[in-house]
Protein backbone atom coordinates (compact mmCIF):
# COMPACT_ATOMS: atom_id res chain seq x y z
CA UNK A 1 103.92 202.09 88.65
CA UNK A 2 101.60 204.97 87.69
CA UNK A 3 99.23 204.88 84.80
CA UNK A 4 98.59 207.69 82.53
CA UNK A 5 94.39 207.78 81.49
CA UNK A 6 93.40 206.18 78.13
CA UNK A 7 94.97 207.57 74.95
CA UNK A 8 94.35 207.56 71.35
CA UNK A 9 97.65 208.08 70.22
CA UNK A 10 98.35 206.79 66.38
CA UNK A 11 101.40 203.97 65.72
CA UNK A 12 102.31 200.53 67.38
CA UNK A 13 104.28 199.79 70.36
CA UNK A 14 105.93 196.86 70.70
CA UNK A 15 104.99 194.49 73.43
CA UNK A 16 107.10 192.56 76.20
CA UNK A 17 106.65 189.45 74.31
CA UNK A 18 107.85 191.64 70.76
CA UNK A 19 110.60 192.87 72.53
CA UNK A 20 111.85 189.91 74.04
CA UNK A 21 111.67 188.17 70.43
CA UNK A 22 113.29 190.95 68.85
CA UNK A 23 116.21 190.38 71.58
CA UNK A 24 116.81 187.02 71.15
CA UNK A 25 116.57 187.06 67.29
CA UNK A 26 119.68 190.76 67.80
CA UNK A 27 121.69 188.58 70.66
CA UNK A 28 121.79 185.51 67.66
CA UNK A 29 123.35 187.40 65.19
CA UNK A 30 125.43 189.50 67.63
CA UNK A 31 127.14 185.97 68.37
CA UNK A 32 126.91 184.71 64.85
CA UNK A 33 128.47 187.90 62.71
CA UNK A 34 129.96 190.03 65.41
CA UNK A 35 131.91 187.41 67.69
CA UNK A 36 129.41 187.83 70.57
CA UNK A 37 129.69 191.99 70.76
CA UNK A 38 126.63 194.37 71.29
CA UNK A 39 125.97 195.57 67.92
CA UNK A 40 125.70 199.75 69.07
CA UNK A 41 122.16 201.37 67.91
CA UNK A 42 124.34 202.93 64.23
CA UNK A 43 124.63 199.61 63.69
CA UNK A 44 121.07 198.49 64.58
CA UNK A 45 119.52 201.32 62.17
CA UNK A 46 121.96 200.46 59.51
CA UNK A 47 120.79 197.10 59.61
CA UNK A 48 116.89 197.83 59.86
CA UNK A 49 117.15 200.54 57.70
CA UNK A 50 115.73 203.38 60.20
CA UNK A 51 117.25 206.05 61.95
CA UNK A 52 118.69 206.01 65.85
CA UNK A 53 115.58 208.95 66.66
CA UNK A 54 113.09 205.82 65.79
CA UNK A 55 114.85 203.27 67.19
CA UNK A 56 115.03 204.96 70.75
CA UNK A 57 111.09 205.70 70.11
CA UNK A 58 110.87 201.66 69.35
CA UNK A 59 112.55 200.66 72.45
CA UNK A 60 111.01 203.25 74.95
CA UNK A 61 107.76 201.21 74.39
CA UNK A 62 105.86 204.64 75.00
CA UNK A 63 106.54 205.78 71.66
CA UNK A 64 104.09 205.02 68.66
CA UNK A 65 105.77 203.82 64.97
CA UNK A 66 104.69 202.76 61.81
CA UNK A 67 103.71 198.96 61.10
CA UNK A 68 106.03 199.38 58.35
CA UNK A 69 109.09 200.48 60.43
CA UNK A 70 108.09 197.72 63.09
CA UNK A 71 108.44 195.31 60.04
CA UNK A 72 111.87 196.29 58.62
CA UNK A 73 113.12 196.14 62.30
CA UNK A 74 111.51 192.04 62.49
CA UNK A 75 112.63 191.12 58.98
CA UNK A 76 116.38 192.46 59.23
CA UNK A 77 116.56 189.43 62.07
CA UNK A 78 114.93 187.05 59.62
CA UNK A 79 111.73 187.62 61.85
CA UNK A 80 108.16 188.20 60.49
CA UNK A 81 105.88 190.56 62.33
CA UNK A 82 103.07 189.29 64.31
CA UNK A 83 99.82 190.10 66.11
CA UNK A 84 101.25 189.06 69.45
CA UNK A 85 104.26 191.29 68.74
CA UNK A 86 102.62 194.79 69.06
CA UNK A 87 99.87 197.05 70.90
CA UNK A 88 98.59 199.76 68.47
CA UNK A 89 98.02 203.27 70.81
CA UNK A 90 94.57 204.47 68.99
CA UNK A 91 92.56 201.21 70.41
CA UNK A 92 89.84 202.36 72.28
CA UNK A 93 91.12 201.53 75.96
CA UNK A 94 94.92 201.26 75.97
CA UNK A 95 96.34 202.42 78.58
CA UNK A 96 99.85 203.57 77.96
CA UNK A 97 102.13 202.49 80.57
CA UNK A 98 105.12 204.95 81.51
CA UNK A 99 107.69 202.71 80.80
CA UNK A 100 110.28 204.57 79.62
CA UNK A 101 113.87 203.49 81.12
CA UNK A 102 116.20 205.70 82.56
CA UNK A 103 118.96 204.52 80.53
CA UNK A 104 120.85 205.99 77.76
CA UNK A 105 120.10 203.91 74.19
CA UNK A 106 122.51 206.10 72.74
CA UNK A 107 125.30 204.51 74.55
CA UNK A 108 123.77 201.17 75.53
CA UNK A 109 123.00 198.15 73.72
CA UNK A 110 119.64 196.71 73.33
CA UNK A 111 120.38 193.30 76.00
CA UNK A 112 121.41 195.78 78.52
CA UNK A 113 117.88 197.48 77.92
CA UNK A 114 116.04 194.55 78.35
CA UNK A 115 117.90 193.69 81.82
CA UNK A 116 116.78 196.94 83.30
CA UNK A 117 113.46 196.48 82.09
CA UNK A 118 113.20 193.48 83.39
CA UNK A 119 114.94 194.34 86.47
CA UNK A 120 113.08 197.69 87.40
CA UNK A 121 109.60 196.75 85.92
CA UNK A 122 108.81 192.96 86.87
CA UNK A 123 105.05 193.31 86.85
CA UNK A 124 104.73 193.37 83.21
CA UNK A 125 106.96 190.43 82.88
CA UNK A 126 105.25 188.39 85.42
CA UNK A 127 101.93 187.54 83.68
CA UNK A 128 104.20 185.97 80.70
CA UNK A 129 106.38 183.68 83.13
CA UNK A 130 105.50 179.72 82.70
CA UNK A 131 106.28 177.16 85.20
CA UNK A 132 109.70 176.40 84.29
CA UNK A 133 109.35 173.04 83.41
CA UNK A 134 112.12 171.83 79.58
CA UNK A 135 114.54 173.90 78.11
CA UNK A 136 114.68 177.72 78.36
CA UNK A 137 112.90 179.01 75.13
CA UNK A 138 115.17 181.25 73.09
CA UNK A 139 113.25 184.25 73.58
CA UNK A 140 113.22 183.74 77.34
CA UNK A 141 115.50 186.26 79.46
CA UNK A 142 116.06 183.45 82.03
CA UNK A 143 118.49 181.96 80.08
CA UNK A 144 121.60 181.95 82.14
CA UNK A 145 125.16 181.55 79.97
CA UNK A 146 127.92 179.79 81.44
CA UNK A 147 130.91 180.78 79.75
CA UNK A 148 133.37 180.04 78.14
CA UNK A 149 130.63 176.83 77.30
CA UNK A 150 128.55 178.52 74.80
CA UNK A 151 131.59 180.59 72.82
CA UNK A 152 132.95 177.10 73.04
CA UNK A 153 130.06 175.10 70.95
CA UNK A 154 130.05 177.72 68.71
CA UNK A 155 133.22 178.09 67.29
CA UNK A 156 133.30 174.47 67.61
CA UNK A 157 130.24 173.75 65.29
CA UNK A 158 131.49 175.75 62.46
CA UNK A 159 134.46 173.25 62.34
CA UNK A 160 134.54 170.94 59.06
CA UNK A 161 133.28 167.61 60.31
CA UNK A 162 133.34 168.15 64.58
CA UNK A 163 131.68 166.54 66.84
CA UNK A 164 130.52 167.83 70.25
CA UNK A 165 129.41 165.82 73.20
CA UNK A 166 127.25 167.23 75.71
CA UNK A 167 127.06 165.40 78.64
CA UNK A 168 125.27 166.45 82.29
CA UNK A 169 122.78 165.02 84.42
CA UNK A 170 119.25 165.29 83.35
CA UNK A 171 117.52 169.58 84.45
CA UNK A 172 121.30 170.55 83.93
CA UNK A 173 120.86 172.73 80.75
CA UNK A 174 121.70 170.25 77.88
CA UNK A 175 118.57 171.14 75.83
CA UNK A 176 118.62 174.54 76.13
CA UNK A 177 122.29 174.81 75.39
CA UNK A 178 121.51 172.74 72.20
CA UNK A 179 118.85 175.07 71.50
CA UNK A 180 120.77 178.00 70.85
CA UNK A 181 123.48 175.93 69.18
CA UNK A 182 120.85 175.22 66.47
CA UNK A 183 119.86 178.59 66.71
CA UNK A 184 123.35 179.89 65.74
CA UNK A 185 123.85 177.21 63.25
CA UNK A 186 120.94 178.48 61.32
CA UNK A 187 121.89 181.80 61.17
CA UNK A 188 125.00 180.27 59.00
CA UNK A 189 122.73 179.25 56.99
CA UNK A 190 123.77 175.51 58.10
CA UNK A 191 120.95 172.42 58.21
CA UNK A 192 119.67 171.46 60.99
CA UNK A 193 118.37 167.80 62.39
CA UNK A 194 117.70 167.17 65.42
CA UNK A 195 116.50 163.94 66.74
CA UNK A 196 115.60 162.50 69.78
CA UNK A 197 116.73 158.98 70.52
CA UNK A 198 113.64 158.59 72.41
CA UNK A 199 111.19 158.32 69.68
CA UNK A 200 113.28 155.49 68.61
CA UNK A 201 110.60 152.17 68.37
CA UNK A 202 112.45 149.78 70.70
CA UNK A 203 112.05 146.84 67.88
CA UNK A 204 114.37 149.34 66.13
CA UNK A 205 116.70 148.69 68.76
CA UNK A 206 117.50 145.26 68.95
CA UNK A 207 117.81 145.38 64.69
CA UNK A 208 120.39 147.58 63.62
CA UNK A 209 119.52 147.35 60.03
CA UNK A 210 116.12 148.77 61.04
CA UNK A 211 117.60 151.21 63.16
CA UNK A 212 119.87 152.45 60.55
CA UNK A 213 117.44 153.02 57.94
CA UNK A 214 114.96 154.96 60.31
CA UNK A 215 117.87 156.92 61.11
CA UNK A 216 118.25 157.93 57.34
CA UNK A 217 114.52 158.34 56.75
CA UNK A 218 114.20 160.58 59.72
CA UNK A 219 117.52 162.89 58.67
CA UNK A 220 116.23 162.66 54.93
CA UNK A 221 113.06 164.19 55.87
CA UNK A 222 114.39 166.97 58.20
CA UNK A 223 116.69 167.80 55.43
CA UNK A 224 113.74 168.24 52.83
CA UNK A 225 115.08 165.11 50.65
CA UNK A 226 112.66 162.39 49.15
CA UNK A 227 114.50 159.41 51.09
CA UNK A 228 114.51 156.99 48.53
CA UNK A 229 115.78 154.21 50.91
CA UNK A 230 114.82 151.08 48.98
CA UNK A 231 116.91 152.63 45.60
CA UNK A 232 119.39 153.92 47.82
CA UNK A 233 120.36 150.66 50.10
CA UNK A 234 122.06 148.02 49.53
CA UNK A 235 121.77 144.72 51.68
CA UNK A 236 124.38 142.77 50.30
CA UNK A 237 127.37 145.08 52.03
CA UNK A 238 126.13 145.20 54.79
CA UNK A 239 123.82 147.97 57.08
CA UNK A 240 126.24 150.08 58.64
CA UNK A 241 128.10 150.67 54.97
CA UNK A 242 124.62 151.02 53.45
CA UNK A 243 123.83 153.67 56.08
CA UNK A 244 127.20 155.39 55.27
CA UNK A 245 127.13 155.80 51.52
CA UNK A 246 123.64 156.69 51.94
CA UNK A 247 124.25 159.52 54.07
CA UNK A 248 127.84 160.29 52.17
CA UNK A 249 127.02 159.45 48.39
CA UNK A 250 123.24 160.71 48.73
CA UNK A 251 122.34 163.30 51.62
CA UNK A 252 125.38 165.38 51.89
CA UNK A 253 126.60 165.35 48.37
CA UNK A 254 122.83 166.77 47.71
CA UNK A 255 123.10 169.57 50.68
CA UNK A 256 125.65 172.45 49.59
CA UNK A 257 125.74 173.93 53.48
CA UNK A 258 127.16 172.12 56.44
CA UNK A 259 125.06 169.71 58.16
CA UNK A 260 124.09 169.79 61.78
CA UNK A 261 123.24 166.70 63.33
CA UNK A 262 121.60 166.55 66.81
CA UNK A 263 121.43 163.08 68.56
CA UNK A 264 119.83 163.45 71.99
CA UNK A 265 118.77 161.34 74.54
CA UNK A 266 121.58 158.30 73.07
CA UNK A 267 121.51 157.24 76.59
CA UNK A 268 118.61 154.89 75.58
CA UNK A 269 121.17 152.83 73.18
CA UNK A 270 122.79 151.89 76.42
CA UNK A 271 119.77 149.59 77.55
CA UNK A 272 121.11 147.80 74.02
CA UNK A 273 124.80 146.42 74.48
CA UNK A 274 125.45 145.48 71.18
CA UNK A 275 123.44 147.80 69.14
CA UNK A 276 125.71 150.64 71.49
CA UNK A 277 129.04 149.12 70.19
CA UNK A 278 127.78 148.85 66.53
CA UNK A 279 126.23 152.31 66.38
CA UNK A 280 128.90 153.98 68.12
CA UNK A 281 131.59 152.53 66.21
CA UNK A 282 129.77 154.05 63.06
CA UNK A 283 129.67 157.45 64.61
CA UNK A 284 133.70 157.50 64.79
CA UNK A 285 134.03 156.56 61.29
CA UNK A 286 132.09 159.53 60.25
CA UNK A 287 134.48 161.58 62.52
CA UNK A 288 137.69 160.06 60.64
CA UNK A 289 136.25 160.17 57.37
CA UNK A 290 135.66 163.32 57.89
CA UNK A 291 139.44 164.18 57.93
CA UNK A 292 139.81 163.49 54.16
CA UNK A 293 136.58 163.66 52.55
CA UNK A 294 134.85 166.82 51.64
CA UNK A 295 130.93 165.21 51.87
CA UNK A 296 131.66 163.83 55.12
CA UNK A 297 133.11 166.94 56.22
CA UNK A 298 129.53 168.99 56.13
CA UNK A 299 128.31 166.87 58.89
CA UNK A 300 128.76 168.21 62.18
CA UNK A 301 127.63 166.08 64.76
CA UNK A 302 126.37 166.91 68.65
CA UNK A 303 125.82 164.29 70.50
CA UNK A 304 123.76 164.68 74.17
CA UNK A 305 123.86 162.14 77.19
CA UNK A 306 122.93 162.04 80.46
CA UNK A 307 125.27 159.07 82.04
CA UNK A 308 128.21 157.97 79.89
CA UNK A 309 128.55 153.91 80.03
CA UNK A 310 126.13 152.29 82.20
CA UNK A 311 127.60 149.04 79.87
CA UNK A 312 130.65 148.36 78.99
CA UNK A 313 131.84 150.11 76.08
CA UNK A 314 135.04 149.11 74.02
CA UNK A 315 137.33 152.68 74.58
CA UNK A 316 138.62 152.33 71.14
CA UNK A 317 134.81 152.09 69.35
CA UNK A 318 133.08 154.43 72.03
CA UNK A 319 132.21 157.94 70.42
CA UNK A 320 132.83 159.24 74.09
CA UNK A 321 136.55 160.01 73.53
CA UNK A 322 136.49 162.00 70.09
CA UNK A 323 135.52 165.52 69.48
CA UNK A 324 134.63 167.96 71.88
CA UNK A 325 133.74 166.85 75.07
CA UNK A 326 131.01 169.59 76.86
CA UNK A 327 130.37 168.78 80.64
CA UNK A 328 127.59 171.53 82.10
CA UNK A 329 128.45 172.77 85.49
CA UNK A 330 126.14 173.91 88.01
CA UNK A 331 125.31 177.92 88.26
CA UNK A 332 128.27 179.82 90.06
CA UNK A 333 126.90 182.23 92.86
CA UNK A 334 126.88 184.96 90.66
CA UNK A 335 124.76 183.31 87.50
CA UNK A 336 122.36 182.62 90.48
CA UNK A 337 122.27 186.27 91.38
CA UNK A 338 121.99 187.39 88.01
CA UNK A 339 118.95 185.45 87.55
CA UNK A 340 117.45 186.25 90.47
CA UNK A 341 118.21 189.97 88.72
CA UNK A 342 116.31 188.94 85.97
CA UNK A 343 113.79 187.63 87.97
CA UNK A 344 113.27 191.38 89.56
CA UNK A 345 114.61 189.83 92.94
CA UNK A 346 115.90 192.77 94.93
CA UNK A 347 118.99 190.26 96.49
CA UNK A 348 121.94 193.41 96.35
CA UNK A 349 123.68 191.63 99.45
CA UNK A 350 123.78 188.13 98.00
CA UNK A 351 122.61 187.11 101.32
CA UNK A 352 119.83 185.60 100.44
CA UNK A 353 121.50 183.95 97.49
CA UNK A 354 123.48 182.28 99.95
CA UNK A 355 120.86 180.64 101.73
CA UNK A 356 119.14 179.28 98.61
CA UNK A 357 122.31 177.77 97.38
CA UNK A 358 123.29 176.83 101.23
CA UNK A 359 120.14 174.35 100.41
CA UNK A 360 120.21 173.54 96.52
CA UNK A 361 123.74 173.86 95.17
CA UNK A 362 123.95 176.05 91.61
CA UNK A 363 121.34 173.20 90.75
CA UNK A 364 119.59 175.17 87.74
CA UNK A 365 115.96 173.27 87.50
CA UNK A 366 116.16 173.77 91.18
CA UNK A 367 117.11 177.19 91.21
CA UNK A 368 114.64 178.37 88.85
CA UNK A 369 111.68 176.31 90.39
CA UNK A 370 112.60 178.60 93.86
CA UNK A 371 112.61 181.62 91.57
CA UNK A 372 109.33 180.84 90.33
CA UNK A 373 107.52 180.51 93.52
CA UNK A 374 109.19 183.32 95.12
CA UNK A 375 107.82 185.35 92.74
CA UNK A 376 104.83 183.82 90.97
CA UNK A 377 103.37 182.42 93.89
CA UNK A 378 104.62 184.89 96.69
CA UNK A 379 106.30 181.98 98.75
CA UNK A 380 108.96 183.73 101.11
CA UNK A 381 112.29 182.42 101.43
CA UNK A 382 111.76 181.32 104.25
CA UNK A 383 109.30 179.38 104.01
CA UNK A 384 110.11 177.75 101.00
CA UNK A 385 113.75 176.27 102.79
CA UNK A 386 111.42 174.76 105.65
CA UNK A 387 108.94 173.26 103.57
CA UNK A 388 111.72 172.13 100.65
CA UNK A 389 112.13 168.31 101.89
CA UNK A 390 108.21 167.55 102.00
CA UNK A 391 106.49 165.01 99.90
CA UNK A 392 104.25 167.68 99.01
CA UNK A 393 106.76 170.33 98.61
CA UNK A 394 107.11 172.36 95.41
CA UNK A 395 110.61 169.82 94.71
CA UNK A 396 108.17 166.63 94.99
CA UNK A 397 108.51 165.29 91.61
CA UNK A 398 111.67 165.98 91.17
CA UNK A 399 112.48 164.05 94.51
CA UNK A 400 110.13 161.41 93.71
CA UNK A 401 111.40 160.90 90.51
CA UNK A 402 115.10 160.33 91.46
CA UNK A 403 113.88 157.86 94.82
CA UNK A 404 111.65 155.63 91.96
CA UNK A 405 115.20 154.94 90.68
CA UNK A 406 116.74 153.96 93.54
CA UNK A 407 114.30 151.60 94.25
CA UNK A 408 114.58 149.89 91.34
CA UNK A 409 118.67 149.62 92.15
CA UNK A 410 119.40 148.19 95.48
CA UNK A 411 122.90 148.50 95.10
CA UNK A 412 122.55 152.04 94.64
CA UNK A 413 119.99 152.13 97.46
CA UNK A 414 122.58 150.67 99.98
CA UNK A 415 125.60 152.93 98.01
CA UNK A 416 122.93 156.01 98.63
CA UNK A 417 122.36 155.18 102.21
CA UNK A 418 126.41 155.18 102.94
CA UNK A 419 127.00 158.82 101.65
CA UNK A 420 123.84 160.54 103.07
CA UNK A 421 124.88 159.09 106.36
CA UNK A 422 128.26 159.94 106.08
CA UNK A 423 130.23 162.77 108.07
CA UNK A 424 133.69 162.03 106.79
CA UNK A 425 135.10 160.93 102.96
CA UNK A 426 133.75 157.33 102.66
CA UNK A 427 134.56 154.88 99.70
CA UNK A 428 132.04 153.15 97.90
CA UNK A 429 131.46 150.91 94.19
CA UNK A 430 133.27 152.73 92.16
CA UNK A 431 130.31 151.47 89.45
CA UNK A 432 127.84 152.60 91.51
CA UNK A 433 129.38 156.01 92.87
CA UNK A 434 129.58 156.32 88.65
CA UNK A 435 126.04 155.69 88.47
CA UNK A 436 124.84 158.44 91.32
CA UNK A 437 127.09 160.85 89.85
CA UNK A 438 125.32 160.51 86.37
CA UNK A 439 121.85 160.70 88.12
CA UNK A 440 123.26 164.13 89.44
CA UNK A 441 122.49 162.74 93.52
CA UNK A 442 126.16 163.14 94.53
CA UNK A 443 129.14 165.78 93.56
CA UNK A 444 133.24 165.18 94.43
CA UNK A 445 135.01 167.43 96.77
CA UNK A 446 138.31 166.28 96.15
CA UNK A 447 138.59 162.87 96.86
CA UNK A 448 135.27 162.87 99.01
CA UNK A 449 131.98 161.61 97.61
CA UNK A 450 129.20 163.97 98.85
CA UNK A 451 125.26 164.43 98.11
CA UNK A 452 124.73 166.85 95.03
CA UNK A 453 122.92 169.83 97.42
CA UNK A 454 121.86 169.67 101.19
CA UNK A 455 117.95 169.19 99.82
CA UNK A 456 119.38 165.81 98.74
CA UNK A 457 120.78 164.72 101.98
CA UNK A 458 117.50 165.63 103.65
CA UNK A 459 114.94 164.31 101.49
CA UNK A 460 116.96 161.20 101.46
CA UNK A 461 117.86 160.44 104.75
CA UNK A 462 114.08 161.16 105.66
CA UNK A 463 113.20 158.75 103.28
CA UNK A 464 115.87 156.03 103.73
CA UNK A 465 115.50 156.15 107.43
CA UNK A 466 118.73 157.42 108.16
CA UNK A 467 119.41 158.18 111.75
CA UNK A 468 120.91 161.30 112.80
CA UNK A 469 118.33 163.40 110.87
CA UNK A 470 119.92 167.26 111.04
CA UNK A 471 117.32 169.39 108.40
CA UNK A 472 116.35 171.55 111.51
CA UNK A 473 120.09 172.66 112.25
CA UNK A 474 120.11 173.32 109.03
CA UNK A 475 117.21 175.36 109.02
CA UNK A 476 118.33 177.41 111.68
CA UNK A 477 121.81 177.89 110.27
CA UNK A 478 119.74 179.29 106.84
């Protein structure tokens, strides 16, 4: 990319990081008051109260404007204007990029902008790329949608009293979906709480009066409300119809918007048999309260798990079999493409998308680990497919992680040991084929019980001591 010589040019520019926070902020409200469709750039000026002349200046990132221009375009997206958010053109040593795209703003929208910027000019980009380790920030372009999921959880959560279960293995997605379900939820000007099961003291688990009421003081706080749990509880009916009228009689009759209620992580009440089937049990009466009473009907509820029932769970108190149930699928060959797109991968033949997913599956923490080294750290292709299974690899803690747990389960050891070794549809526990499945370490073709990705197979057969080992025909075939 060539470089013009220093200018002193007057106005701001927006930076990559500006921009990409401007997207994210324009794709939000595109889903939340235009069912999902590019708002054109009429409607972008109508709504940030410029013309179409300025906004093609703002998003040619060439072109100086006004600070206060730069902060009616931030504040009609609820968005306040920062430092990080603009480059001003007279400080003494800019440089001013030619970055101009050769794309028509008049006819396209502003996401399609950003994928050819990203696309065409991936140095700027790279210096702001993390290690993609959590959930996919919302202002991230590596986000990767997986319809119809996300349309789904939308029009879902803006049902009176729903409830949405989100269930995958753990690096499938399930935090960044929820995420941008809170995201959305705000811009209805809904409440948001969301809470993470982890945090949870475990003496709070084996007393479900105590884990009630730190429930209610947790949602009480998020919500902005004084929690007033001594005036507000009574012992003598009981915790779980204290917690309800609390939460009925005193939250939600308070809050005039819906209610969004995030429990992640509720895997950990499994450990807990019989706080599981008390807790649960109180979920689904919210749910079918919900169908008559207006309070109770402001509180939508998302609940997030990675395994389902590692205890036994009575069906008719289990929250797993009300509302809508969300299962995240791997990437499909073309979401993997597309983000290697994003990722300013030049892969037009999909050949070499092939090969990647020949060795990880649409796994997406795996996929966008590769992406990160094959562009961050200049790792070829190549290379990174031979070195993959190695206990120094760039996939070591992921690997290590899931072999700690089988250790700890013999059973699932010996179950493990079965399918890697396996060249034809086997049958194992149908508990412990259960439990592999909701560690994400095996996937169903049909009837036939398979590791999750061919990195899986290797890494474990090395380490289990599998005969038979074939990663070098399968580095040859890649």
């Amino acid at each position: 990319m060539k470089q013009s010589k220093s200018t002193r040019k007057r106005g701001l520019i927006l930076t990559i990081a500006g921009l990409k926070r401007l997207q994210a902020a324009i794709l939000t409200m595109e889903k939340a008051q235009n069912s999902g469709a590019h708002f054109t750039l009429e409607d972008l000026g109508d709504r940030m109260n410029v013309s179409t002349k300025t906004l093609n200046r703002l998003w040619s990132l060439n072109t100086g404007v006004d600070q206060k221009t730069l902060k009616l375009c931030f504040s009609a997206f609820n968005l306040e204007l920062h430092r990080e958010d603009y480059a001003i053109l007279s400080e003494p040593n800019y440089t001013e990029s030619s970055l101009t795209v050769s794309l028509s703003l008049d006819r396209a929208s502003p996401s399609l902008f950003l994928d050819s910027f990203a696309t065409q000019h991936h140095d700027p980009l790279e210096n702001l790329w993390s290690y993609p380790d959590g959930p996919v920030p919302l202002d991230s372009p590596f986000y990767v949608e997986r319809p119809p999921i996300e349309e789904l959880v939308y029009r879902e959560i803006i049902q009176a009293g729903s409830v949405i279960r989100i269930r995958a293995p753990r690096e499938m997605g399930k935090t960044s979906l929820v995420l941008r379900l809170l995201a959305f939820a705000q811009m209805q000007g809904y409440s948001t709480v969301n809470l993470n099961c982890n945090q949870i003291d475990s003496s709070c688990l084996t007393d479900l009066n105590k884990l009630l009421r730190s429930l209610c003081w947790q949602i009480a706080t998020e919500l902005g409300i004084n929690p007033k749990l001594d005036d507000k509880w009574d012992q003598e009916i009981g915790c779980k119809l204290s917690c309800s009228v609390y939460l009925q009689s005193y939250l939600l009759k308070q809050i005039k918007n819906p209610v969004v209620l995030v429990l992640n992580e509720v895997d950990r009440f499994f450990e807990y048999p019989q706080i599981a089937q008390e807790f649960f049990s109180l979920l689904r009466s919210w749910y079918e309260e919900a169908r008559q009473d207006t309070n109770w009907q402001k509180l939508r509820l998302v609940v997030v798990y990675s395994t389902e029932v590692y205890v036994s769970l009575d069906i008719n108190r289990s929250p797993f079999n009300i509302g809508l149930p969300i299962h995240l699928p791997e990437f499909t060959e073309c979401q993997v493409e597309y983000l290697a797109q994003r990722h300013g991968l030049d892969w037009t033949f999909s050949k070499e998308v092939k090969q990647l997913m020949s060795l990880l599956g649409g796994h997406p923490a795996l996929i966008r680990i590769a992406m990160y080294y094959l562009c961050c750290q200049k790792i070829t292709l190549e290379k990174l497919i031979q070195d993959a299974i190695a206990n120094g690899g760039i996939y070591r803690y992921h690997l290590w992680r899931h072999w700690a747990i089988l250790q700890e389960n013999p059973s699932l050891i010996n179950a493990y040991v079965e399918v890697v070794a396996a060249k034809q549809s086997i049958l194992i526990n149908p508990i412990d084929a259960h439990k592999l499945e909701s560690l994400g370490l095996i996937a169903y073709e049909g009837d036939r019980i398979l590791p999750r990705c061919e990195l899986y197979r290797a890494y474990f057969k090395k380490q289990l001591g599998v005969a038979e080992f074939e990663y070098k025909s399968f580095q040859k075939r890649a």
